[in-house]
PDB file of N, CA and C in Angstrom:
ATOM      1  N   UNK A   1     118.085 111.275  97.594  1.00  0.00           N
ATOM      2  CA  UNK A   1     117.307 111.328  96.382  1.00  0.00           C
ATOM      3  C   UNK A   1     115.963 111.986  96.708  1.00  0.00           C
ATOM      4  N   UNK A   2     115.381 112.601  95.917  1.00  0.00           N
ATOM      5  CA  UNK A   2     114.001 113.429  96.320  1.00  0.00           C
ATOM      6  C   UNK A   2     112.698 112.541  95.500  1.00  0.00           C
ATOM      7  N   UNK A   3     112.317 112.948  96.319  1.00  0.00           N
ATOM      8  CA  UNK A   3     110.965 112.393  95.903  1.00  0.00           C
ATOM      9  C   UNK A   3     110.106 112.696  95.601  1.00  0.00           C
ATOM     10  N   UNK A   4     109.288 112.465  94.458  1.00  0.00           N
ATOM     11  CA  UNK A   4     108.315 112.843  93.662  1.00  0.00           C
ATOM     12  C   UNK A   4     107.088 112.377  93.856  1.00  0.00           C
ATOM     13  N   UNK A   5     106.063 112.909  94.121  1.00  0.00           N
ATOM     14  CA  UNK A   5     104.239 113.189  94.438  1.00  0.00           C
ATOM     15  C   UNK A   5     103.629 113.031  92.792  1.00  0.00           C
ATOM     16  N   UNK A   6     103.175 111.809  92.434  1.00  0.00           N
ATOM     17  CA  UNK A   6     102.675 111.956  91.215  1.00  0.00           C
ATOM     18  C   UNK A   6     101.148 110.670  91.839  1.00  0.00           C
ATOM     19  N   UNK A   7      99.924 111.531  90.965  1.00  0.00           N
ATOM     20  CA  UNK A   7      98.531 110.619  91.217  1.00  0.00           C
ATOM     21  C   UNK A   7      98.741 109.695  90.648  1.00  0.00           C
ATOM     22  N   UNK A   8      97.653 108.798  90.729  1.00  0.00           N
ATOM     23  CA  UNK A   8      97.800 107.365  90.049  1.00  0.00           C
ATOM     24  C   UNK A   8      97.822 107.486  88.388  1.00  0.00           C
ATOM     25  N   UNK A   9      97.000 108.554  88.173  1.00  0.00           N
ATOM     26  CA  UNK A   9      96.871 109.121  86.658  1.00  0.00           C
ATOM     27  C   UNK A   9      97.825 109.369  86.317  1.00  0.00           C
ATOM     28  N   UNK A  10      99.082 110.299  86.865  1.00  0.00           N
ATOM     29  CA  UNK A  10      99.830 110.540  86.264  1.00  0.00           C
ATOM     30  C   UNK A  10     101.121 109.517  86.224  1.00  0.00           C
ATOM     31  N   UNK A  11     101.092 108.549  86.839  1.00  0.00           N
ATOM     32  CA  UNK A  11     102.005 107.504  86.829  1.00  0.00           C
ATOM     33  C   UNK A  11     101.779 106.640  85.166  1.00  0.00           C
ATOM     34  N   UNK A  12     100.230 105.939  85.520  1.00  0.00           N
ATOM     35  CA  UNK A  12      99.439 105.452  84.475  1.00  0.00           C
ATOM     36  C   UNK A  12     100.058 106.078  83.444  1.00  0.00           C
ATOM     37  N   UNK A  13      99.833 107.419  83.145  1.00  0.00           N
ATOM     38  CA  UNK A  13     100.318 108.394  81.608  1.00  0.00           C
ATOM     39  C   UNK A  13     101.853 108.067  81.482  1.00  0.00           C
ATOM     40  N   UNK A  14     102.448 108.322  82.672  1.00  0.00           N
ATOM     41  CA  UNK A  14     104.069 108.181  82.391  1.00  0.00           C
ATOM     42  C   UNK A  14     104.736 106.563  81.486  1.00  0.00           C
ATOM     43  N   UNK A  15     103.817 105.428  82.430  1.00  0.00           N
ATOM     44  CA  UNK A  15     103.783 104.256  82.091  1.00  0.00           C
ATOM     45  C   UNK A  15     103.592 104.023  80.460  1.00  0.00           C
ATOM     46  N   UNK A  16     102.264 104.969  80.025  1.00  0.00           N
ATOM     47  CA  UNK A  16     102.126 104.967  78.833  1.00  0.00           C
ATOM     48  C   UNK A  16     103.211 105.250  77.461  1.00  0.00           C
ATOM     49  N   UNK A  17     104.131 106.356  78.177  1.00  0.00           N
ATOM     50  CA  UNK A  17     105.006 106.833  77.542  1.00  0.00           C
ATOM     51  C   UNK A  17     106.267 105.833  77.286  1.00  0.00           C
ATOM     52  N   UNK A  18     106.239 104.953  77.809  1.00  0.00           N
ATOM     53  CA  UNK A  18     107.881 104.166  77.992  1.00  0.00           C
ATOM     54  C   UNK A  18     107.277 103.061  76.514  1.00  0.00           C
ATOM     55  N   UNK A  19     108.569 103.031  76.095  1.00  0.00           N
ATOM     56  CA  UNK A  19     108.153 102.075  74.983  1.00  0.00           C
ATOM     57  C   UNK A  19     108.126 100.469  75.272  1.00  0.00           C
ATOM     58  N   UNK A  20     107.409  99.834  74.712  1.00  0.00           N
ATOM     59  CA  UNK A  20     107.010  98.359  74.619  1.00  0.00           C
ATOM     60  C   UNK A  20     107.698  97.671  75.922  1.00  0.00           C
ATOM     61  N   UNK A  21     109.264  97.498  75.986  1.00  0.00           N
ATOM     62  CA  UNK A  21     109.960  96.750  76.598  1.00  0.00           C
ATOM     63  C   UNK A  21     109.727  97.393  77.529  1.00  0.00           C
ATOM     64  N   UNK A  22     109.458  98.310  77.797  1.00  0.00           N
ATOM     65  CA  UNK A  22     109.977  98.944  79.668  1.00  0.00           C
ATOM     66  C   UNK A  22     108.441  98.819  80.167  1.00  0.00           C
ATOM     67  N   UNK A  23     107.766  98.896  79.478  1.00  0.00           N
ATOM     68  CA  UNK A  23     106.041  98.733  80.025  1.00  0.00           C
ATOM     69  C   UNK A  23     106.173  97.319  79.897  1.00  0.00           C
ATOM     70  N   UNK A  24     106.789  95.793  79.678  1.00  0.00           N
ATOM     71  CA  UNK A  24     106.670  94.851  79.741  1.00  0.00           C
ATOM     72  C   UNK A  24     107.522  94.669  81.337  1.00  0.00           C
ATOM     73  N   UNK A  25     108.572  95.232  80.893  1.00  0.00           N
ATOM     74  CA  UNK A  25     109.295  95.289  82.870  1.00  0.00           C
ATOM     75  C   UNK A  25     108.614  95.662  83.893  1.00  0.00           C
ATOM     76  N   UNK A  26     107.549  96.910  84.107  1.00  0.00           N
ATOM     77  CA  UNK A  26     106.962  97.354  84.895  1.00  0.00           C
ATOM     78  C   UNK A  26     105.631  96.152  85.159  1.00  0.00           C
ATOM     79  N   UNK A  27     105.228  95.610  83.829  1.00  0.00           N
ATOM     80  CA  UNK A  27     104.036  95.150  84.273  1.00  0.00           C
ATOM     81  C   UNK A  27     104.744  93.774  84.671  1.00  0.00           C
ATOM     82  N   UNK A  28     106.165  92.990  84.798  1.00  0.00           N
ATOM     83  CA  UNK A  28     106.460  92.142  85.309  1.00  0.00           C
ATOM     84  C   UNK A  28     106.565  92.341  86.626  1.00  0.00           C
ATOM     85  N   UNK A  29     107.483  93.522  86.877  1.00  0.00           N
ATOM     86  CA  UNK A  29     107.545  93.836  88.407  1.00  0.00           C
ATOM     87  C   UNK A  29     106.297  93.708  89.234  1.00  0.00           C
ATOM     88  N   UNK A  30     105.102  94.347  88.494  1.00  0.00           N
ATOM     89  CA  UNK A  30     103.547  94.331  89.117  1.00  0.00           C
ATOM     90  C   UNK A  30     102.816  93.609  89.686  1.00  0.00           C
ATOM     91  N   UNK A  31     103.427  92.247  88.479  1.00  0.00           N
ATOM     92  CA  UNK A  31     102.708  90.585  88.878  1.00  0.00           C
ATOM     93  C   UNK A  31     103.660  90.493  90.212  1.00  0.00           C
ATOM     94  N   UNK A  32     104.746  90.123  89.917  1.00  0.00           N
ATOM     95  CA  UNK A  32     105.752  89.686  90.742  1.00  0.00           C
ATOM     96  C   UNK A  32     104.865  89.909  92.268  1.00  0.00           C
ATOM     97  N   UNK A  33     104.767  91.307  92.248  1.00  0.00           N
ATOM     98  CA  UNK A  33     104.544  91.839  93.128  1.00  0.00           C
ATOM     99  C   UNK A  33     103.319  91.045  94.405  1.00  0.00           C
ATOM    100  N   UNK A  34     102.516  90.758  93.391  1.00  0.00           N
ATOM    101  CA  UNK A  34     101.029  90.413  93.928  1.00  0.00           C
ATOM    102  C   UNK A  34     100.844  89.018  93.686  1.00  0.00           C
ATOM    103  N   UNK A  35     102.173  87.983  93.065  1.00  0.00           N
ATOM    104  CA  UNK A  35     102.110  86.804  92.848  1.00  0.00           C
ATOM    105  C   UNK A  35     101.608  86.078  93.936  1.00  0.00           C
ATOM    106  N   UNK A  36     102.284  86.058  95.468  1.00  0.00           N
ATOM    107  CA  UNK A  36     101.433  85.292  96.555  1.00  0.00           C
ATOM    108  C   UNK A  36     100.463  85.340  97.144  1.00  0.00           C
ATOM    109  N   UNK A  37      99.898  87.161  96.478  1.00  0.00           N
ATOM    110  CA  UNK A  37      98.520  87.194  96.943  1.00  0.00           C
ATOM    111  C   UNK A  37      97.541  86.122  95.735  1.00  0.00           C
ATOM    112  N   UNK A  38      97.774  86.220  94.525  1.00  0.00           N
ATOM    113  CA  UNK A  38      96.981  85.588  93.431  1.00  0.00           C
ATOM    114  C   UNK A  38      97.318  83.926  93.548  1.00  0.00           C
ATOM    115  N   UNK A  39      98.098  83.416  93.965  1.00  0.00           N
ATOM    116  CA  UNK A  39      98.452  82.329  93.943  1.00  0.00           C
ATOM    117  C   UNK A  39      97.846  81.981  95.120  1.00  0.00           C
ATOM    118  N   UNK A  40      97.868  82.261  95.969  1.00  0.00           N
ATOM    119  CA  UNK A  40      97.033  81.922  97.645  1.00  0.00           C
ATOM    120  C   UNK A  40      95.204  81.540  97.115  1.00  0.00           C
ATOM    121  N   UNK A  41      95.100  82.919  97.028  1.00  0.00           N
ATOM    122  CA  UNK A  41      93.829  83.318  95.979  1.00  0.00           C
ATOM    123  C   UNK A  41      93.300  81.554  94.951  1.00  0.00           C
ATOM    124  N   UNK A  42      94.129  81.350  94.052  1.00  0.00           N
ATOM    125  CA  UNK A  42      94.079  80.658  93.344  1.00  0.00           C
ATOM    126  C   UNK A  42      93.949  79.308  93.749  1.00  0.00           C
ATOM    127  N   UNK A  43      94.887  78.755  94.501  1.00  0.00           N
ATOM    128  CA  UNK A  43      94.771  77.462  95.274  1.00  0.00           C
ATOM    129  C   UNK A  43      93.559  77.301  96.225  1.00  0.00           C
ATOM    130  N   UNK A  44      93.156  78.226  96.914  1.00  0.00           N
ATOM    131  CA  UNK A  44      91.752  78.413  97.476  1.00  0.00           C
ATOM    132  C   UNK A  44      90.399  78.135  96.873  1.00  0.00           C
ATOM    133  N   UNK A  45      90.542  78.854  95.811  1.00  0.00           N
ATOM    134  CA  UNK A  45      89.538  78.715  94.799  1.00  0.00           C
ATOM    135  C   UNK A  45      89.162  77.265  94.028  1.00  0.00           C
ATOM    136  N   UNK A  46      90.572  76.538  94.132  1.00  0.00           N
ATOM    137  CA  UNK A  46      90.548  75.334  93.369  1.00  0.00           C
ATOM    138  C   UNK A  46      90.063  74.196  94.585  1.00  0.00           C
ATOM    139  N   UNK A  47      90.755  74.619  95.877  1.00  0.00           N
ATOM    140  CA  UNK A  47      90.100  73.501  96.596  1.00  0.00           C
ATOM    141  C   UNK A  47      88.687  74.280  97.407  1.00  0.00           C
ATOM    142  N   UNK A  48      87.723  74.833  97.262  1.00  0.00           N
ATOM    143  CA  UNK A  48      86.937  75.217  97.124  1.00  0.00           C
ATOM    144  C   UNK A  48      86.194  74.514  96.291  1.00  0.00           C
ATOM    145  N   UNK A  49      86.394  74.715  94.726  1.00  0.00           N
ATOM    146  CA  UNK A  49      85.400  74.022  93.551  1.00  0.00           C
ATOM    147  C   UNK A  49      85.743  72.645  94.120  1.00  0.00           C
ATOM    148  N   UNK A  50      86.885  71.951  94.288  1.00  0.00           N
ATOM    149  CA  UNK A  50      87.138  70.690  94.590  1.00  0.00           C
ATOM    150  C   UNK A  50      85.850  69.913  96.050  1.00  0.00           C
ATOM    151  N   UNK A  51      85.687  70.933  97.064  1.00  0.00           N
ATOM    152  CA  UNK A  51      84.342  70.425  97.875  1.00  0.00           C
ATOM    153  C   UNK A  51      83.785  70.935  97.503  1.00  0.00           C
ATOM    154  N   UNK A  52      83.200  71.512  96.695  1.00  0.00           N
ATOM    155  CA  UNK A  52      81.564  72.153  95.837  1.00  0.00           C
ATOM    156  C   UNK A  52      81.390  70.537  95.185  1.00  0.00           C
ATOM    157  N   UNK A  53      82.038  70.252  94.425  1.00  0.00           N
ATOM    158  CA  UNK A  53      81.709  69.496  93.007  1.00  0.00           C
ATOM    159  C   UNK A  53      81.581  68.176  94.305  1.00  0.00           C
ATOM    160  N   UNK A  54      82.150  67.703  95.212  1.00  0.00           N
ATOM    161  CA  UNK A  54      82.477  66.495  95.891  1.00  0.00           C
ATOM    162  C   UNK A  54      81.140  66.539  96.544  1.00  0.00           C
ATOM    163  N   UNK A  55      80.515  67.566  97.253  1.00  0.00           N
ATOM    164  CA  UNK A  55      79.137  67.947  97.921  1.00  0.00           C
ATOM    165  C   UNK A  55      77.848  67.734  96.885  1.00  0.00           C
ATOM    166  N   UNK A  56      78.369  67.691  95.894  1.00  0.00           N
ATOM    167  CA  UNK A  56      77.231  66.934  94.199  1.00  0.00           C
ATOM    168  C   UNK A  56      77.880  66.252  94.056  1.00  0.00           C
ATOM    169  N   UNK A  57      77.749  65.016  94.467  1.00  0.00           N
ATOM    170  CA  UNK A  57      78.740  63.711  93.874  1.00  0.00           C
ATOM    171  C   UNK A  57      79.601  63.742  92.656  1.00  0.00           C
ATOM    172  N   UNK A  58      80.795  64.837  92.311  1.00  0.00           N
ATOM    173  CA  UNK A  58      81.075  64.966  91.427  1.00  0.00           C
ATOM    174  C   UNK A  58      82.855  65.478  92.159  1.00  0.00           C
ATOM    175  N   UNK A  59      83.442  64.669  90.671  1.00  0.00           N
ATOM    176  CA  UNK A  59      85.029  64.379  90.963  1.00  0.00           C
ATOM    177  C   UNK A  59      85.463  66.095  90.106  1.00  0.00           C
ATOM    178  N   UNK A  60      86.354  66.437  90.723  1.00  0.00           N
ATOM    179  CA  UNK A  60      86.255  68.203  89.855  1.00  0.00           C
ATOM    180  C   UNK A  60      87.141  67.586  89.050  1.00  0.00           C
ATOM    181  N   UNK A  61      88.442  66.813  89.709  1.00  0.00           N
ATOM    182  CA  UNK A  61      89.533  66.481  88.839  1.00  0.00           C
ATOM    183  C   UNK A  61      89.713  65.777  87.660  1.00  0.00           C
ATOM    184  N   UNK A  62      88.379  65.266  87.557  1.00  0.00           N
ATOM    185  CA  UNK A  62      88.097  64.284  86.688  1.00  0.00           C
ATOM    186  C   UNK A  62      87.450  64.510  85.305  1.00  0.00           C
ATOM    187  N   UNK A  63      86.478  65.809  85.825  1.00  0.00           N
ATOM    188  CA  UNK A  63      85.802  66.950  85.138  1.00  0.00           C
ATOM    189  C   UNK A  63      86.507  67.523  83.695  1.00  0.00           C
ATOM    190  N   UNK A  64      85.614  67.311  82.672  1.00  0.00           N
ATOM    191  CA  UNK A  64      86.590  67.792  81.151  1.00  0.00           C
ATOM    192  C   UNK A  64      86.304  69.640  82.002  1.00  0.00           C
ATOM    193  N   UNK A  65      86.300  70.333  80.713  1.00  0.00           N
ATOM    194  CA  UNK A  65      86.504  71.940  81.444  1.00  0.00           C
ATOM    195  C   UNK A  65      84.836  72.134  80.594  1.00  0.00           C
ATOM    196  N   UNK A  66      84.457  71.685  79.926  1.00  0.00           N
ATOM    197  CA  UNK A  66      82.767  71.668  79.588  1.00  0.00           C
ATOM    198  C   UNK A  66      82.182  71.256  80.790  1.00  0.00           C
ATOM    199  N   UNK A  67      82.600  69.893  81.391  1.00  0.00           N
ATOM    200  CA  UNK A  67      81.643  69.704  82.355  1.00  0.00           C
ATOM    201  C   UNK A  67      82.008  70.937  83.577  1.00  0.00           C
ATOM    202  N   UNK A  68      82.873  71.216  83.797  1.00  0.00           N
ATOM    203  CA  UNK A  68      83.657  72.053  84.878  1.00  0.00           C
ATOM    204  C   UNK A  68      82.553  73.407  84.603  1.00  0.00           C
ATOM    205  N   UNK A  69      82.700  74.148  83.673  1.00  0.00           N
ATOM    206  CA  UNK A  69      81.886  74.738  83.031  1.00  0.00           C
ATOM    207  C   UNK A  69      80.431  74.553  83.384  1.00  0.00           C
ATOM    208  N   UNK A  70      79.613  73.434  83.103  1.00  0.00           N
ATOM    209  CA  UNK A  70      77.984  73.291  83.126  1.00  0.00           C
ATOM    210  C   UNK A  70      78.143  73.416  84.607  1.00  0.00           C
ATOM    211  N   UNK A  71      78.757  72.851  85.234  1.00  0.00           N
ATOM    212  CA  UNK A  71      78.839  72.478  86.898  1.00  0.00           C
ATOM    213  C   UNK A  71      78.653  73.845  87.461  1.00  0.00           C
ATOM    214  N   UNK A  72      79.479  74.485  87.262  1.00  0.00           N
ATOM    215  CA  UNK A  72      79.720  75.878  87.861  1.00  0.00           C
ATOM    216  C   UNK A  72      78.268  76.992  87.209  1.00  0.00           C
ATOM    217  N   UNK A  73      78.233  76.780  86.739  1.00  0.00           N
ATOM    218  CA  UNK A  73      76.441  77.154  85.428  1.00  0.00           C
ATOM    219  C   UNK A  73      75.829  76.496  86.782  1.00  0.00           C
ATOM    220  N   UNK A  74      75.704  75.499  86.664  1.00  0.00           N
ATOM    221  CA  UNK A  74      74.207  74.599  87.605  1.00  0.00           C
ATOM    222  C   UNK A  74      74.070  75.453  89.100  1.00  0.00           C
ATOM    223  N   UNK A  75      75.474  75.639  89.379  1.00  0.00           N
ATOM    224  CA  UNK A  75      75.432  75.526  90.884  1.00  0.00           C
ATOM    225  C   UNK A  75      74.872  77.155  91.341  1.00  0.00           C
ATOM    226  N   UNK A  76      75.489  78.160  90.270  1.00  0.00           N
ATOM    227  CA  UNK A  76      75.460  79.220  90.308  1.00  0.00           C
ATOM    228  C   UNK A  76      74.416  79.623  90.525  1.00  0.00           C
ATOM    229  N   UNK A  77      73.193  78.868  89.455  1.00  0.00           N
ATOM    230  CA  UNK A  77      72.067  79.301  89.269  1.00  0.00           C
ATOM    231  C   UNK A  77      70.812  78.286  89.905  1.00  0.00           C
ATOM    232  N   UNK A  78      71.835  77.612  90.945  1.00  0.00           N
ATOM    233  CA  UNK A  78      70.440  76.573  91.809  1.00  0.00           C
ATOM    234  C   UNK A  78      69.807  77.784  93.086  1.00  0.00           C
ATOM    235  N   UNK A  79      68.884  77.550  92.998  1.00  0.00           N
ATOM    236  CA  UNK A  79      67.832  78.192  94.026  1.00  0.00           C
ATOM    237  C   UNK A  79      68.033  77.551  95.400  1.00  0.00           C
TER     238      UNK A  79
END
């Protein structure tokens, strides 16, 4: 089979062209793709906030998503 040299642009445009369903397949394949990088990513992040909030006497798990919210506000912007 031969193989074809196309830029990222012109993939992008081709992508554009496929109707609804086949640009829903491609962008499944995409996730798929990068799922254990984002999921690694993700669990990190959560036990991360989990010793942030514990280092301010504060339970993350316990946290509505307002307080989760102000928390992440406070901490961001402490000096």
């Amino acid at each position: 089979m031969p193989t074809l040299n196309l830029t990222n642009e012109q993939v992008v445009e081709l992508v554009k062209q496929l109707p609804t369903e086949q640009q829903v397949e491609v962008f499944k394949f995409l996730l798929l793709q990068q799922w254990r990088q984002w999921e690694s990513l993700s669990l990190y992040g959560a036990d991360r906030a989990r010793l942030v909030a514990q280092e301010h006497d504060c339970n993350w798990d316990t946290m509505t998503e307002k307080e989760r919210e102000a928390f992440i506000d406070e901490v961001v912007h402490e000096d």
